[in-house]
Protein backbone atom coordinates (compact mmCIF):
# COMPACT_ATOMS: atom_id res chain seq x y z
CA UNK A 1 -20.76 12.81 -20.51
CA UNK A 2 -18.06 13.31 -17.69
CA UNK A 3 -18.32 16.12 -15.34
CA UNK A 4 -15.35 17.73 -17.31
CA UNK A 5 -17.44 18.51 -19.63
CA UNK A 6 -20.36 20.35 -17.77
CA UNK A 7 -22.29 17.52 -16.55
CA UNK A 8 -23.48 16.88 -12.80
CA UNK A 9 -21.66 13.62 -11.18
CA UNK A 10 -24.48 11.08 -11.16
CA UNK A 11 -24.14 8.28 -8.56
CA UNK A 12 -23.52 5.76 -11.27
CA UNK A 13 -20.45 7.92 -11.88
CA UNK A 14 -19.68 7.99 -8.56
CA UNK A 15 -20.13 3.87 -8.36
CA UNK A 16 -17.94 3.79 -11.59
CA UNK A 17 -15.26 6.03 -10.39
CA UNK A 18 -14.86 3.61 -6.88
CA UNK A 19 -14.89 0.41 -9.03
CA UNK A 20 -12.22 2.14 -10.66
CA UNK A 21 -9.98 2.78 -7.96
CA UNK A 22 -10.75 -1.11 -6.40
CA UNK A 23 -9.07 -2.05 -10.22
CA UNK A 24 -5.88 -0.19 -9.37
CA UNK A 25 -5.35 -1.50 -6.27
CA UNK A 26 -6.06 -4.83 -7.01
CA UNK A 27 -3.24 -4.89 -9.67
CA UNK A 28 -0.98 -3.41 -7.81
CA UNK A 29 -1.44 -6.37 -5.34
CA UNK A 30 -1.67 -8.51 -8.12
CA UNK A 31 1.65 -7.27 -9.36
CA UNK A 32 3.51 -7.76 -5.97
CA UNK A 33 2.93 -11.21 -5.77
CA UNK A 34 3.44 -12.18 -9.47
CA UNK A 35 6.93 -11.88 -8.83
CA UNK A 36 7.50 -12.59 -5.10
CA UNK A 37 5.93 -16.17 -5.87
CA UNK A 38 8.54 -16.49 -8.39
CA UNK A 39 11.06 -15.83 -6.39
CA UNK A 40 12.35 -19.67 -6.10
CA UNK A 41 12.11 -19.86 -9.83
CA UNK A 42 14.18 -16.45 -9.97
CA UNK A 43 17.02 -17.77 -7.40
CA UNK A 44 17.40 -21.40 -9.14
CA UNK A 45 17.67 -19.70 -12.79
CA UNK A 46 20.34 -17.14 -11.49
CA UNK A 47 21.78 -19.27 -9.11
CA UNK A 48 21.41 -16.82 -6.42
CA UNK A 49 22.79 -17.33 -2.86
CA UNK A 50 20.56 -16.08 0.09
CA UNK A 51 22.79 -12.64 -0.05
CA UNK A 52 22.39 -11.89 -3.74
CA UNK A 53 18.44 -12.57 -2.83
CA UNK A 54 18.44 -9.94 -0.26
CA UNK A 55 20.44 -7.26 -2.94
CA UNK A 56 17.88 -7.89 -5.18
CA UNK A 57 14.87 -7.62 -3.13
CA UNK A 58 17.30 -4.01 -1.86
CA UNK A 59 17.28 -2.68 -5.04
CA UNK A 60 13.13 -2.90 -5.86
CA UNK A 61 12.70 -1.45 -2.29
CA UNK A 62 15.36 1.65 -2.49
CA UNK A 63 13.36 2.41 -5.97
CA UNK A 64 10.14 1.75 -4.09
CA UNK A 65 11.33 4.51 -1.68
CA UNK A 66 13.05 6.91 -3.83
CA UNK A 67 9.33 6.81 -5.58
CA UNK A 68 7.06 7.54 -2.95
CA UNK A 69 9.50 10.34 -1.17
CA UNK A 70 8.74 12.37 -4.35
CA UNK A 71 5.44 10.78 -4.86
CA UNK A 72 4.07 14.20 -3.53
CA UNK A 73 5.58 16.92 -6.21
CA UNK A 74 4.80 13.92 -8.67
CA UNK A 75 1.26 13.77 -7.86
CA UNK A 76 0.62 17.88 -7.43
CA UNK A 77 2.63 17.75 -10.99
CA UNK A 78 0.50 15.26 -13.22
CA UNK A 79 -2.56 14.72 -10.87
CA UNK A 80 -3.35 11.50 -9.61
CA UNK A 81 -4.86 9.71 -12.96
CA UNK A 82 -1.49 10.62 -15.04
CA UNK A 83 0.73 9.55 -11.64
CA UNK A 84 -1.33 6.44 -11.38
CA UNK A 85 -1.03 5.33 -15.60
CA UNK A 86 2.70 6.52 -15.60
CA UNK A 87 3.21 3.84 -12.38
CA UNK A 88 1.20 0.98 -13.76
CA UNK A 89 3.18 1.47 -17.61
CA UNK A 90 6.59 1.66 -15.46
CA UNK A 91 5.23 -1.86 -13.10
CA UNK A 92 4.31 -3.35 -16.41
CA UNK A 93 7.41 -3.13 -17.83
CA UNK A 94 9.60 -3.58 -14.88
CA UNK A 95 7.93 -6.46 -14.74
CA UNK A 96 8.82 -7.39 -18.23
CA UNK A 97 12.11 -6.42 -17.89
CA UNK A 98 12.50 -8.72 -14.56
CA UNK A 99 11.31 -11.90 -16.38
CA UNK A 100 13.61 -11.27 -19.74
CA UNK A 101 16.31 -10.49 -17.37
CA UNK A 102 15.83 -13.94 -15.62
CA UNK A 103 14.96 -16.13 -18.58
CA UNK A 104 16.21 -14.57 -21.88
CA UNK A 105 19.61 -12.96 -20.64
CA UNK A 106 19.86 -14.79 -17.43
CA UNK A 107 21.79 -11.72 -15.83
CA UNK A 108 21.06 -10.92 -12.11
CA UNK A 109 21.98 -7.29 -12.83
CA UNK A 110 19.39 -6.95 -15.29
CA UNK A 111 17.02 -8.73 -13.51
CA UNK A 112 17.97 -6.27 -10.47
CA UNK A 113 17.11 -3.44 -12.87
CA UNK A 114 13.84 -4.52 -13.66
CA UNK A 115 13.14 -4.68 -9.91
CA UNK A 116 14.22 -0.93 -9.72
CA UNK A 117 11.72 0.23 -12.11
CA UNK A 118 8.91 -1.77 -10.34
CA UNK A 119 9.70 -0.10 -6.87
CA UNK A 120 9.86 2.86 -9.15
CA UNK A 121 6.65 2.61 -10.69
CA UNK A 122 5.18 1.83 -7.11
CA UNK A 123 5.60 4.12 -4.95
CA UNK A 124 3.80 7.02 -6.81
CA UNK A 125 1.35 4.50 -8.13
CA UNK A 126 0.36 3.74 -4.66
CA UNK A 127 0.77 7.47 -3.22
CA UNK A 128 -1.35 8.32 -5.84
CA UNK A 129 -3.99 5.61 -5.60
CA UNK A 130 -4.51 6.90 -1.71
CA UNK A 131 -5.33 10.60 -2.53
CA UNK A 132 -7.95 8.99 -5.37
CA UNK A 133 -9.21 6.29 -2.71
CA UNK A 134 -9.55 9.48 -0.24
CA UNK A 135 -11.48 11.30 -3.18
CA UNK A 136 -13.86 9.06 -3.48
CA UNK A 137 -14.27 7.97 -0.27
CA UNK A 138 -15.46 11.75 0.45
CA UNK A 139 -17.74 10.72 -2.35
CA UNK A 140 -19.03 7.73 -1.32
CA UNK A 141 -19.63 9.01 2.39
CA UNK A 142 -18.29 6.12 4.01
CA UNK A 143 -15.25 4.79 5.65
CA UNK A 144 -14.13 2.94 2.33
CA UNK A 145 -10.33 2.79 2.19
CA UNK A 146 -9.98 0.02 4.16
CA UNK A 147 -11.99 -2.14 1.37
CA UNK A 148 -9.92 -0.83 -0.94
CA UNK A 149 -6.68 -2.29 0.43
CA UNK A 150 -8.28 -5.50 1.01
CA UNK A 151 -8.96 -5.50 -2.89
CA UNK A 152 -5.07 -4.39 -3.00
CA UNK A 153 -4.91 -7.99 -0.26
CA UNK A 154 -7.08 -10.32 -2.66
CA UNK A 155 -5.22 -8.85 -5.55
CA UNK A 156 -1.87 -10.49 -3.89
CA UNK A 157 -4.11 -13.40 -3.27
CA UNK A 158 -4.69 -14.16 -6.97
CA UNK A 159 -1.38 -13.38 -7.92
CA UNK A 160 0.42 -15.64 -5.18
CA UNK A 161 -1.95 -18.18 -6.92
CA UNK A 162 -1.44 -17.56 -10.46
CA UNK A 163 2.41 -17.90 -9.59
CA UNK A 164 2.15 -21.15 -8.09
CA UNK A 165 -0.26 -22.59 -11.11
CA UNK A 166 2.72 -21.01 -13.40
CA UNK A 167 5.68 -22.55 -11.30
CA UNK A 168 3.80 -25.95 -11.23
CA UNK A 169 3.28 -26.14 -14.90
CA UNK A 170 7.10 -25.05 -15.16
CA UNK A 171 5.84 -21.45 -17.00
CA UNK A 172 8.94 -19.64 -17.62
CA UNK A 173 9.42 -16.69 -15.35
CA UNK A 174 9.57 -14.43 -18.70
CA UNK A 175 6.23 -15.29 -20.15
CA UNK A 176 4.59 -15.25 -16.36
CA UNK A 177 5.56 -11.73 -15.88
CA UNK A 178 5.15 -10.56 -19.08
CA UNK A 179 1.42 -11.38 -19.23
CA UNK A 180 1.14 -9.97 -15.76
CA UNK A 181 2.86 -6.88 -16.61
CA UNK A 182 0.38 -6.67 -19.56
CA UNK A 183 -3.02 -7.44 -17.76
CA UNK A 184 -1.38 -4.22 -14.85
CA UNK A 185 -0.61 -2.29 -17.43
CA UNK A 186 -3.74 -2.24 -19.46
CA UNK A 187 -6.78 -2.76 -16.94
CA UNK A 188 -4.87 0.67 -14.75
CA UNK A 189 -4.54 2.20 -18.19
CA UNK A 190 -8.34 1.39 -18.81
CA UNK A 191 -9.92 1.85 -15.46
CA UNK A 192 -7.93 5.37 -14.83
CA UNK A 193 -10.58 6.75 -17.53
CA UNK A 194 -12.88 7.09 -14.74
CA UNK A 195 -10.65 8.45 -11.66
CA UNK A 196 -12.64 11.83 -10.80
CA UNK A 197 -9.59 13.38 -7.98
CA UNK A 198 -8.34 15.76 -10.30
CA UNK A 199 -11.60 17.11 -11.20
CA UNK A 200 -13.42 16.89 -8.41
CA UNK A 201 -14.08 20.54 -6.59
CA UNK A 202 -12.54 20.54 -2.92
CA UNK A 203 -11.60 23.56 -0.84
CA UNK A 204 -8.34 25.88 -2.01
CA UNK A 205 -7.22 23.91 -5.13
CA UNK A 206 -8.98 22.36 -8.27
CA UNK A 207 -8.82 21.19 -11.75
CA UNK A 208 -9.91 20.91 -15.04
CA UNK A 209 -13.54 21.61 -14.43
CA UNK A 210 -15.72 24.57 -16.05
CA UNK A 211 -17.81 27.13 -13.89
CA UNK A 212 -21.10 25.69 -11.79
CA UNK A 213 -19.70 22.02 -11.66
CA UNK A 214 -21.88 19.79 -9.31
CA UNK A 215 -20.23 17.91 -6.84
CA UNK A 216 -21.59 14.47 -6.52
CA UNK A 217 -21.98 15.08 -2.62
CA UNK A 218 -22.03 18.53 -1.80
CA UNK A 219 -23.80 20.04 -4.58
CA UNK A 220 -22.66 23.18 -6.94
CA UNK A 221 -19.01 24.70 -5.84
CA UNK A 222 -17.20 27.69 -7.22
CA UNK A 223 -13.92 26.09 -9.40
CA UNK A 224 -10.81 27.70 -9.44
CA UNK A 225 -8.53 27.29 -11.67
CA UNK A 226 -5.62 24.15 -11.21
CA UNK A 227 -2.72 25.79 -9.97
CA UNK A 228 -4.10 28.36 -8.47
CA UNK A 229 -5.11 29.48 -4.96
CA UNK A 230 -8.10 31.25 -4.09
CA UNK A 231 -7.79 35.41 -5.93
CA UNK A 232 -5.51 33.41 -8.75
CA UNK A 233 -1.94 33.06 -6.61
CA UNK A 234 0.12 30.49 -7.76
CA UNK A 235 0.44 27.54 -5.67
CA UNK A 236 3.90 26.51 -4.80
CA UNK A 237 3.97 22.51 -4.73
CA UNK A 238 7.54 22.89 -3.08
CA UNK A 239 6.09 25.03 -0.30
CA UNK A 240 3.28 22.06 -0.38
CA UNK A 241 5.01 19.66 0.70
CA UNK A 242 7.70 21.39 2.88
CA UNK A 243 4.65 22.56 4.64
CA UNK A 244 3.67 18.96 4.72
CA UNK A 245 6.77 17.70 6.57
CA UNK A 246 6.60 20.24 9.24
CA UNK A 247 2.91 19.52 10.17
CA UNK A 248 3.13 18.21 13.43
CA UNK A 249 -0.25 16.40 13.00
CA UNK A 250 0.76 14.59 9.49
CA UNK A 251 4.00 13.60 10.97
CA UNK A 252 2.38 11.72 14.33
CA UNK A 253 0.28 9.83 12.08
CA UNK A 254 3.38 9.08 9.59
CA UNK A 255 4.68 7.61 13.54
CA UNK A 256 1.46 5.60 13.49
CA UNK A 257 1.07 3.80 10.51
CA UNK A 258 5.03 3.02 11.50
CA UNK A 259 4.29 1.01 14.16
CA UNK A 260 1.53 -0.81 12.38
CA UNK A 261 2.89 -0.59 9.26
CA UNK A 262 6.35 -3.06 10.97
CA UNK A 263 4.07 -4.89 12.31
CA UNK A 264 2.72 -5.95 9.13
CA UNK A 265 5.85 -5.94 7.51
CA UNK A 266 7.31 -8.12 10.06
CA UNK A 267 4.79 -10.52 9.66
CA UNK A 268 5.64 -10.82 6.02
CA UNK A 269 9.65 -11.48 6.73
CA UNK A 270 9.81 -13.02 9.55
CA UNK A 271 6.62 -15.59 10.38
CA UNK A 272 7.60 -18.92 8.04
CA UNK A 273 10.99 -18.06 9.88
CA UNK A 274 9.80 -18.04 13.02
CA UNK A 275 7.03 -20.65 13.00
CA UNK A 276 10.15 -23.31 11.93
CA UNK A 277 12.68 -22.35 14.16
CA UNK A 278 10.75 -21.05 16.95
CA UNK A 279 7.81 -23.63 17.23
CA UNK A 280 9.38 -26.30 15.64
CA UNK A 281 7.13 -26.43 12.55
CA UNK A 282 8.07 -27.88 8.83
CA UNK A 283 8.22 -25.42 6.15
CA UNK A 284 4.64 -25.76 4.89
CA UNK A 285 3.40 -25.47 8.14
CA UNK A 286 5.31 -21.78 8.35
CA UNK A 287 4.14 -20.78 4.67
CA UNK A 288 0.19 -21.64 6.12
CA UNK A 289 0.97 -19.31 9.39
CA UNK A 290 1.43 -16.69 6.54
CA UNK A 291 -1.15 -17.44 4.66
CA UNK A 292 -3.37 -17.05 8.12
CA UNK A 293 -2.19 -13.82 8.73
CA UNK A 294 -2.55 -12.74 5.46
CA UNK A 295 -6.29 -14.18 5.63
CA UNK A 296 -7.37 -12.26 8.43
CA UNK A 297 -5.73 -9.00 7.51
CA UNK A 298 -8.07 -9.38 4.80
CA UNK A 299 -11.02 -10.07 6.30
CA UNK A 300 -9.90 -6.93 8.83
CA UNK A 301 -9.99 -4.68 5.92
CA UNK A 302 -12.94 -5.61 4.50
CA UNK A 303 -15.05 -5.66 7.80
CA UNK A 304 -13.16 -2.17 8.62
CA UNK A 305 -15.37 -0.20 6.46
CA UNK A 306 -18.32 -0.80 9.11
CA UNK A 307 -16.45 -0.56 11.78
CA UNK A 308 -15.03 2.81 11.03
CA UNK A 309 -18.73 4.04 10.13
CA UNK A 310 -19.90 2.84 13.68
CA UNK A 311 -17.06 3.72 16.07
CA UNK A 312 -14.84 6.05 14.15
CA UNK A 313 -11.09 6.16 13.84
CA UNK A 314 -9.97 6.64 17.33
CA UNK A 315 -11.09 3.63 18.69
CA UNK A 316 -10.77 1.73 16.09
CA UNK A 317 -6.89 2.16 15.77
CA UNK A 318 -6.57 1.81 19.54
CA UNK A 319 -8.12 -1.62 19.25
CA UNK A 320 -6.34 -2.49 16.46
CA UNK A 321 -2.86 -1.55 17.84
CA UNK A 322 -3.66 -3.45 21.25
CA UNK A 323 -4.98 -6.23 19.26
CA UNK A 324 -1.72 -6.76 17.12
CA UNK A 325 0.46 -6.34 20.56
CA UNK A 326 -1.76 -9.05 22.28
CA UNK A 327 -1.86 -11.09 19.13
CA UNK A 328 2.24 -10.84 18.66
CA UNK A 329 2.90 -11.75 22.42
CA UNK A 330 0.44 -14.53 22.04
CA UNK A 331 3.06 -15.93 18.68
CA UNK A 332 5.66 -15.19 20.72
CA UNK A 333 5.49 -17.22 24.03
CA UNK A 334 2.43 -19.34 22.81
CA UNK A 335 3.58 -22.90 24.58
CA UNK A 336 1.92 -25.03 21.49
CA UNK A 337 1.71 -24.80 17.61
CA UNK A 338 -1.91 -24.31 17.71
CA UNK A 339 -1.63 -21.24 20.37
CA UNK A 340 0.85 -19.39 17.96
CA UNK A 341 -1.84 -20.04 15.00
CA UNK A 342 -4.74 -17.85 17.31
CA UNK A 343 -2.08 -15.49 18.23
CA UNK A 344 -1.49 -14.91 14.28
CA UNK A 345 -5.26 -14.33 13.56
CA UNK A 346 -5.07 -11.85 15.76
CA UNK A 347 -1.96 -10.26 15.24
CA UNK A 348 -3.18 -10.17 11.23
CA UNK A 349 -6.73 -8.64 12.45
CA UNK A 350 -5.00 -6.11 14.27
CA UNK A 351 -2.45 -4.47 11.96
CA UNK A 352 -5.13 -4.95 9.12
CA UNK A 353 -6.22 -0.65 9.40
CA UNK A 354 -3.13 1.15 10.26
CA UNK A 355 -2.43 1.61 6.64
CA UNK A 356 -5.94 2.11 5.23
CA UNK A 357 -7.12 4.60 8.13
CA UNK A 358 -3.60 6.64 8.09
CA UNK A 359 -4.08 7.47 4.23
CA UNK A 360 -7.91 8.50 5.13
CA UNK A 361 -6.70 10.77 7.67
CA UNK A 362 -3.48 12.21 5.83
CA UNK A 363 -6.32 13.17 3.12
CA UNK A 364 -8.31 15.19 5.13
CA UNK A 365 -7.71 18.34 3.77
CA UNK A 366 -8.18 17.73 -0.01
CA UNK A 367 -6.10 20.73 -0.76
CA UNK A 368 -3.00 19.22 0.81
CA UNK A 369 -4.14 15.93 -0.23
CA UNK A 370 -1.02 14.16 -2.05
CA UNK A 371 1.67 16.32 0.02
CA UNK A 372 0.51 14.55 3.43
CA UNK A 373 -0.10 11.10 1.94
CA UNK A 374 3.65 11.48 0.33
CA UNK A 375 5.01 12.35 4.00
CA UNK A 376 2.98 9.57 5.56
CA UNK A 377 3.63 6.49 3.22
CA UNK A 378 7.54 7.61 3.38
CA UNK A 379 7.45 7.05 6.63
CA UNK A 380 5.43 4.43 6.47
CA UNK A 381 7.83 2.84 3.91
CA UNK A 382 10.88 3.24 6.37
CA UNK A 383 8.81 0.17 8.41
CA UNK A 384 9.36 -1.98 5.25
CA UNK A 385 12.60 -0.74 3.94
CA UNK A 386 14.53 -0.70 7.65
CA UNK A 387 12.78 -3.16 9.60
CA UNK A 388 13.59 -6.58 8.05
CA UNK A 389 17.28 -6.17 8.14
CA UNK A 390 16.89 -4.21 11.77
CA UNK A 391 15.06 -7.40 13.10
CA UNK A 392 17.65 -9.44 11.15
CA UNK A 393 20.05 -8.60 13.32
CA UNK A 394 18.49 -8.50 16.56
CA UNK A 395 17.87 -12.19 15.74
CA UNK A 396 21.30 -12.93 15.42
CA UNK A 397 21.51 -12.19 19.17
CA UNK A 398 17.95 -12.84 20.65
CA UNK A 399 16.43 -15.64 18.01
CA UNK A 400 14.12 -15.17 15.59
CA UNK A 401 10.17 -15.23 18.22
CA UNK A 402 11.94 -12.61 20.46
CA UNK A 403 13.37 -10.16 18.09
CA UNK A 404 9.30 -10.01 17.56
CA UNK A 405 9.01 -8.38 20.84
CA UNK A 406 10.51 -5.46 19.47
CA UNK A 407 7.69 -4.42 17.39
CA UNK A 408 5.77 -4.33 20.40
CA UNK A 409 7.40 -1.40 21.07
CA UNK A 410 6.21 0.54 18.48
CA UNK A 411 2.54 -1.07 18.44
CA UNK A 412 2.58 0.64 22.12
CA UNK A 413 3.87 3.93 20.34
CA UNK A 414 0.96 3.59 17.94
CA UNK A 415 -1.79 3.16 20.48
CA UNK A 416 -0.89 6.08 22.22
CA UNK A 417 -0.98 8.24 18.82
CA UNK A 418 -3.96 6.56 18.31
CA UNK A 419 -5.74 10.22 18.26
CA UNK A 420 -4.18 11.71 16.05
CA UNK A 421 -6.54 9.88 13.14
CA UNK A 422 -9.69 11.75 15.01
CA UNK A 423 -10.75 13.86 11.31
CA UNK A 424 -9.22 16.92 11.05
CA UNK A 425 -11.54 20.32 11.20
């Protein structure tokens, strides 16, 4: 029986709700790269110029961050399991809509569409994944989020890999992302039955749970009714997340997954780039230096979850944000290939927790939960929505390795915000 319906949360529960949560951000990874790596295949069958690339990759990231600015009020709304089934239906069939768009109608504006309703689908999907990682990382005890992006990581992994199996065999893009969009759609859809956020009692808010529910940490805790404040007040979502934006705490740490956040982002644009024009290496070569940092970003994440336990946020984020600025300076002026490879590790090892830890600490407060993870990965998402083009066009002037340098700049901010993680009373 579930704790809705009277029951005490057993850790089995508990072990099934966090296997749960690793499912949905594993396909959300895994829906990324299904059709990033068909990208090629998408440009050749619309015979897209580099510019008509870059509108359509606009288009999935202005619905990306339409979707997580109101992720908040969407979350507080439907709860996280709804906000989280909703996203992965909408991926699905963006998804579907992308590939028919490509190969049935060949139309770029209907394959820009179906890149809308991805970004759509999301940015409330992941919003809403964070406030049910931070839920059951209270569970668990343990500095977990990290591990759970690096399943969102290895879900990229397997899709980047699936793609290239499908573009070698010649797959058409429609059948590719249609399965894709199917295997999202139904394991979120499936694993979702056992997301415990919305149910689970936390201080000032909670839901759908009778009187003398046991929490699976903290033992029996009084329930009050969802949508309520304590002596039966409505609770104003509006005011929620208003409140949210104006919290000078949630909005430093919004600053410092920025800086690591670009850094990441950065990485994603701009490495192939600038391993062939700025060290001289082929093509392959540049996609490898990707697949490096990518590598070690992983293995950050997963190795973050004991690293958190032992030393705690604080110093772990200043590490990590003077690890990506000595790894980046390293890429940048490294005086052989090989040099610029080390610097990379690094560089991937060190922007590897901004993300994972900023969600953690947005979630302190369970109450205001989903309205401080909204603020956070909005501003978050400005990294990845206004830094390509903004480093685009420093490079115009500057090259490609030292437009880098600018991200520097806002590592440096990071490490000094670096405090603001420290939990919140």
């Amino acid at each position: 029986m579930s704790a809705g319906a009277g029951t005490a949360a057993t850790s089995l529960q508990v072990r099934q709700w966090r296997n749960a949560v690793v499912v949905a951000y594993a396909a959300s990874g895994l829906a990324f790269a299904s059709w990033v790596s068909r990208l090629p295949a998408i440009r050749d069958a619309l015979d897209l110029t580099p510019g008509n690339i870059g509108i359509l990759l606009l288009c999935m990231t202005l619905g990306s961050f339409a979707s997580v600015s109101a992720s908040g009020l969407v979350v507080l709304r439907l709860g996280s399991k709804r906000t989280i089934r909703t996203g992965s239906i909408m991926v699905g069939a963006g998804l579907l809509a992308t590939g028919f768009g490509t190969t049935v109608l060949s139309s770029p504006v209907a394959t820009a569409v179906g890149l809308a309703v991805i970004g759509l689908g999301t940015g409330s999907w992941n919003t809403a994944s964070n406030v049910e990682g931070a839920a059951v990382e209270r569970a668990v005890g343990r500095h977990i989020m990290p591990r759970l992006h690096g399943a969102f990581s290895l879900g990229t992994v397997a899709g980047a890999g699936l793609g290239a199996g499908a573009a070698a065999v010649s797959l058409p893009v429609f059948w590719h992302l249609a399965a894709a969009g199917a295997v999202v759609a139904v394991s979120v859809a499936t694993a979702a039955a056992r997301f415990r956020a919305d149910i689970t009692p936390a201080a000032g808010e909670r839901a759908y749970v009778p009187d003398n529910f046991e929490d699976p940490v903290t033992g029996p805790i009084p329930v009050i009714a969802a949508g309520t404040a304590p002596g039966g007040a409505p609770l104003d979502n509006k005011r929620k997340i208003a409140q949210a934006w104006r919290d000078r705490r949630t909005l430093l740490l919004g600053v410092l997954v920025l800086g690591l956040a670009l850094a990441e982002g950065a990485a994603g644009d701009w490495v192939a780039l600038a391993l062939a024009d700025g060290h001289g290496q082929t093509d392959a070569a540049g996609a490898a230096g990707y697949g490096l940092f990518v590598t070690f970003m992983t293995i950050g994440r997963f190795a973050g979850t004991v690293v958190l336990d032992r030393f705690g946020r604080v110093p772990v984020m200043r590490w990590c944000a003077a690890l990506a600025v000595v790894g980046l300076g390293v890429f940048v002026f490294a005086t052989a290939p090989w040099l610029a490879y080390v610097g990379l590790a690094a560089w991937g090892l060190g922007a590897s927790l901004g993300f994972p830890v900023g969600m953690s600490a947005a979630a302190d407060d369970p109450a205001m939960a989903a309205a401080r993870v909204s603020v956070v990965s909005t501003i978050g998402y400005a990294a990845f929505l206004c830094g390509p083009p903004l480093l685009g066009l420093l490079a115009e002037h500057v090259g490609i390795l030292h437009s880098l340098l600018a991200v520097m700049v806002m590592l440096a901010v990071s490490f000094v915000l670096s405090p603001v993680a420290r939990k919140a009373a």
